[in-house]
C-alpha atoms as a PDB file:
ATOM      1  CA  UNK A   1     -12.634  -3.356 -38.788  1.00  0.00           C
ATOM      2  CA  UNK A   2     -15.671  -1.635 -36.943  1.00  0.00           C
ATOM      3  CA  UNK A   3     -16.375  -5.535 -36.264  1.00  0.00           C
ATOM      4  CA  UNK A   4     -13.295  -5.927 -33.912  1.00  0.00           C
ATOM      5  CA  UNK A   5     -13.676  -2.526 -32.094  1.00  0.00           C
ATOM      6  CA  UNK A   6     -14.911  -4.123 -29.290  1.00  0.00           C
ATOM      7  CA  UNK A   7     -12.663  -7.022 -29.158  1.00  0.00           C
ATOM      8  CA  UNK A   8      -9.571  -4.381 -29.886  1.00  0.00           C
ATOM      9  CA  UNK A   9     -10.571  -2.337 -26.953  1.00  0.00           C
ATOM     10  CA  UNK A  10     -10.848  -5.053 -24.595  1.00  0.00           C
ATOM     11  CA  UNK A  11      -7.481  -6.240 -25.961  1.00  0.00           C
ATOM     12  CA  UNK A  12      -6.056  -3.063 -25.217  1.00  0.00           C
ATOM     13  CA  UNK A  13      -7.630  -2.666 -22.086  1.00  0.00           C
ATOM     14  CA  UNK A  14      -6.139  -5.701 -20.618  1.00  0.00           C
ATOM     15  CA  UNK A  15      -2.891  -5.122 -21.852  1.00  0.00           C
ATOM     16  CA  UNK A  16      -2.770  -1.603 -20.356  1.00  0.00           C
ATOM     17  CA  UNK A  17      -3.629  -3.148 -17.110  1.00  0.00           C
ATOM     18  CA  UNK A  18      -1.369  -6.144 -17.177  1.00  0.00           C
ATOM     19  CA  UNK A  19       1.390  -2.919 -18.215  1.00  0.00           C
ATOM     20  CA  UNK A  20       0.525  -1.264 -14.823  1.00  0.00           C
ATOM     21  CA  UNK A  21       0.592  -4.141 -12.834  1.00  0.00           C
ATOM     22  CA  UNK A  22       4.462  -4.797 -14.153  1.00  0.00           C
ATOM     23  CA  UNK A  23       5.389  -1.492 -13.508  1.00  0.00           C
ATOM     24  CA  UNK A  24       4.329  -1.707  -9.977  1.00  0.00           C
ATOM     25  CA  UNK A  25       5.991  -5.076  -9.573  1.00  0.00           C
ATOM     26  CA  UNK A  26       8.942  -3.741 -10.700  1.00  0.00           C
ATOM     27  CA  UNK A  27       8.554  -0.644  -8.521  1.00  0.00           C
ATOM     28  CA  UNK A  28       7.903  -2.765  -5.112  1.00  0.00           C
ATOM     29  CA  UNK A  29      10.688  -4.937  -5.673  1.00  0.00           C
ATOM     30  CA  UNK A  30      13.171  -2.087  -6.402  1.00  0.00           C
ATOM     31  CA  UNK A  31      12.378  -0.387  -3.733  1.00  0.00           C
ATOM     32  CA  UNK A  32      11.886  -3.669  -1.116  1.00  0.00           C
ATOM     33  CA  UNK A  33       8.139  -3.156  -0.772  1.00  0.00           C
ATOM     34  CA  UNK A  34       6.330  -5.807   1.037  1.00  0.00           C
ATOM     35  CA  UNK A  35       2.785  -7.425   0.583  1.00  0.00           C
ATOM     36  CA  UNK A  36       0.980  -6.278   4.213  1.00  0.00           C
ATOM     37  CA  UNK A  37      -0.443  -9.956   5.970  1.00  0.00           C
ATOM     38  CA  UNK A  38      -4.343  -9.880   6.793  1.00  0.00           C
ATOM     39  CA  UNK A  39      -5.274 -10.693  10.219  1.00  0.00           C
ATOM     40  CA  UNK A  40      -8.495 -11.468  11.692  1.00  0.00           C
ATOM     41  CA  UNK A  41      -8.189  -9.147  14.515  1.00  0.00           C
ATOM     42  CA  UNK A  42      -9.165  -5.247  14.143  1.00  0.00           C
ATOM     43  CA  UNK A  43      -5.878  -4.359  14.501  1.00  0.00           C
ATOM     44  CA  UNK A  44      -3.148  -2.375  12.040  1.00  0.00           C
ATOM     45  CA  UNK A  45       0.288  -2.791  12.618  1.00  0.00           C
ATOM     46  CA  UNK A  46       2.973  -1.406  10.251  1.00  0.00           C
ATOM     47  CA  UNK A  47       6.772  -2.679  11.327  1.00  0.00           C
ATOM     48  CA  UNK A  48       9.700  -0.672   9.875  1.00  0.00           C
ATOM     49  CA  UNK A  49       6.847   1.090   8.069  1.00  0.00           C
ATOM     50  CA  UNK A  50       8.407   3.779   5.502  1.00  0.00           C
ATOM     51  CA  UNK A  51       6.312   6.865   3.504  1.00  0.00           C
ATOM     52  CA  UNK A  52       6.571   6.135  -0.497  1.00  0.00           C
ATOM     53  CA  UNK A  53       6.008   9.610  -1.289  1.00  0.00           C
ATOM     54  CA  UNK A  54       8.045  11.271   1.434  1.00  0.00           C
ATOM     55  CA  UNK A  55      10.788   8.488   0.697  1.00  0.00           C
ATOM     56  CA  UNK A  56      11.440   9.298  -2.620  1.00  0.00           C
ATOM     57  CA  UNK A  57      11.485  12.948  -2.286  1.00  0.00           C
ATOM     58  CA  UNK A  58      14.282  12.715   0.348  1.00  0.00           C
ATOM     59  CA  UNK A  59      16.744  10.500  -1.698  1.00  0.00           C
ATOM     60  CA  UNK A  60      16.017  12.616  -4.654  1.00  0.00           C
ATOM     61  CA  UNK A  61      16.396  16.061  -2.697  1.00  0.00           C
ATOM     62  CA  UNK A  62      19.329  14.715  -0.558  1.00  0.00           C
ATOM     63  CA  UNK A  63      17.093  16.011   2.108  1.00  0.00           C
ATOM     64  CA  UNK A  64      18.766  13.328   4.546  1.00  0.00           C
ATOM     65  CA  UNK A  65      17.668   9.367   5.143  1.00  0.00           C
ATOM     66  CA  UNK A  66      13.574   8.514   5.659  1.00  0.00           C
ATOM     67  CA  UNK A  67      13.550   6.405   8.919  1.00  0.00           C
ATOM     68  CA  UNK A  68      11.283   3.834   9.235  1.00  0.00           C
ATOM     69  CA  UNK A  69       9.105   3.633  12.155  1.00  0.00           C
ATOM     70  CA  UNK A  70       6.398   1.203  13.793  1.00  0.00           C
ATOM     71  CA  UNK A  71       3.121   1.828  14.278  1.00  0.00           C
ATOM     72  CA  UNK A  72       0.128  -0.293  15.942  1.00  0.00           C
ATOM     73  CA  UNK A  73      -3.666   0.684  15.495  1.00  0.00           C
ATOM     74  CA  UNK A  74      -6.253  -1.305  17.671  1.00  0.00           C
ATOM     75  CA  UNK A  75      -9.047  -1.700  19.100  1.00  0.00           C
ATOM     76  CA  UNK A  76      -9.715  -2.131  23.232  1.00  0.00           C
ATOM     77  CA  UNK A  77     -12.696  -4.126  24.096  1.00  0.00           C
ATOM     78  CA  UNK A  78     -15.586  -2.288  26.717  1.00  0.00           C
ATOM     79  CA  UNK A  79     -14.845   0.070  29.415  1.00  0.00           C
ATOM     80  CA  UNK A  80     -16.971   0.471  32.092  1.00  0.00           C
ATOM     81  CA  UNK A  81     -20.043  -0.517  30.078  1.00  0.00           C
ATOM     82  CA  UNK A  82     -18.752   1.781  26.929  1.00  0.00           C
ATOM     83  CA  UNK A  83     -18.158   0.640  23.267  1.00  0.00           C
ATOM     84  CA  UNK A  84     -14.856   0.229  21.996  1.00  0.00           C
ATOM     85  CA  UNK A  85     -12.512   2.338  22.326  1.00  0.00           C
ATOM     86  CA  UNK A  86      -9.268   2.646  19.265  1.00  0.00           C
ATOM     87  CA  UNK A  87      -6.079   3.692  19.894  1.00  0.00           C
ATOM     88  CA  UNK A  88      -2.815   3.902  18.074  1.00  0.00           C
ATOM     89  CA  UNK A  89       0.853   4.240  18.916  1.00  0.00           C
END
């Protein structure tokens, strides 16, 4: 047995991790999650963006409807000889 400790932990290891990564599978497609797209660009940009945390509490508190919002982070190029400036809306 104390031969295939190793091997039974890594066993175990991976299977708790495959276990976690269902759960959240089943979690984002329950609640219509979406994979965020990768851009070159220094930019963040979150369309119809919702709050998990703050989601959840208000269906479960009956605290009213979340409303999702938009949201753009960037990044302007030089001003007047200055770095970059950021900026979100």
């Amino acid at each position: 047995m104390l031969q295939a400790a190793g091997r039974i932990k890594r066993t175990s290891a991976a299977v708790a991790e495959a276990d976690l990564l269902a759960n959240f599978a089943h979690l984002a497609a329950g609640r219509r999650y979406v994979r965020p797209q990768l851009v070159e660009e220094p930019v963040i940009e979150a369309v119809a963006g919702r709050h998990p945390v703050i989601e959840q509490w208000m269906e479960e508190t009956r605290e009213g409807r979340f409303i999702s919002n938009d949201s753009t982070c960037a990044r302007r190029g030089r001003m007047g000889g200055r770095g970059a400036e950021s900026f979100c809306l």
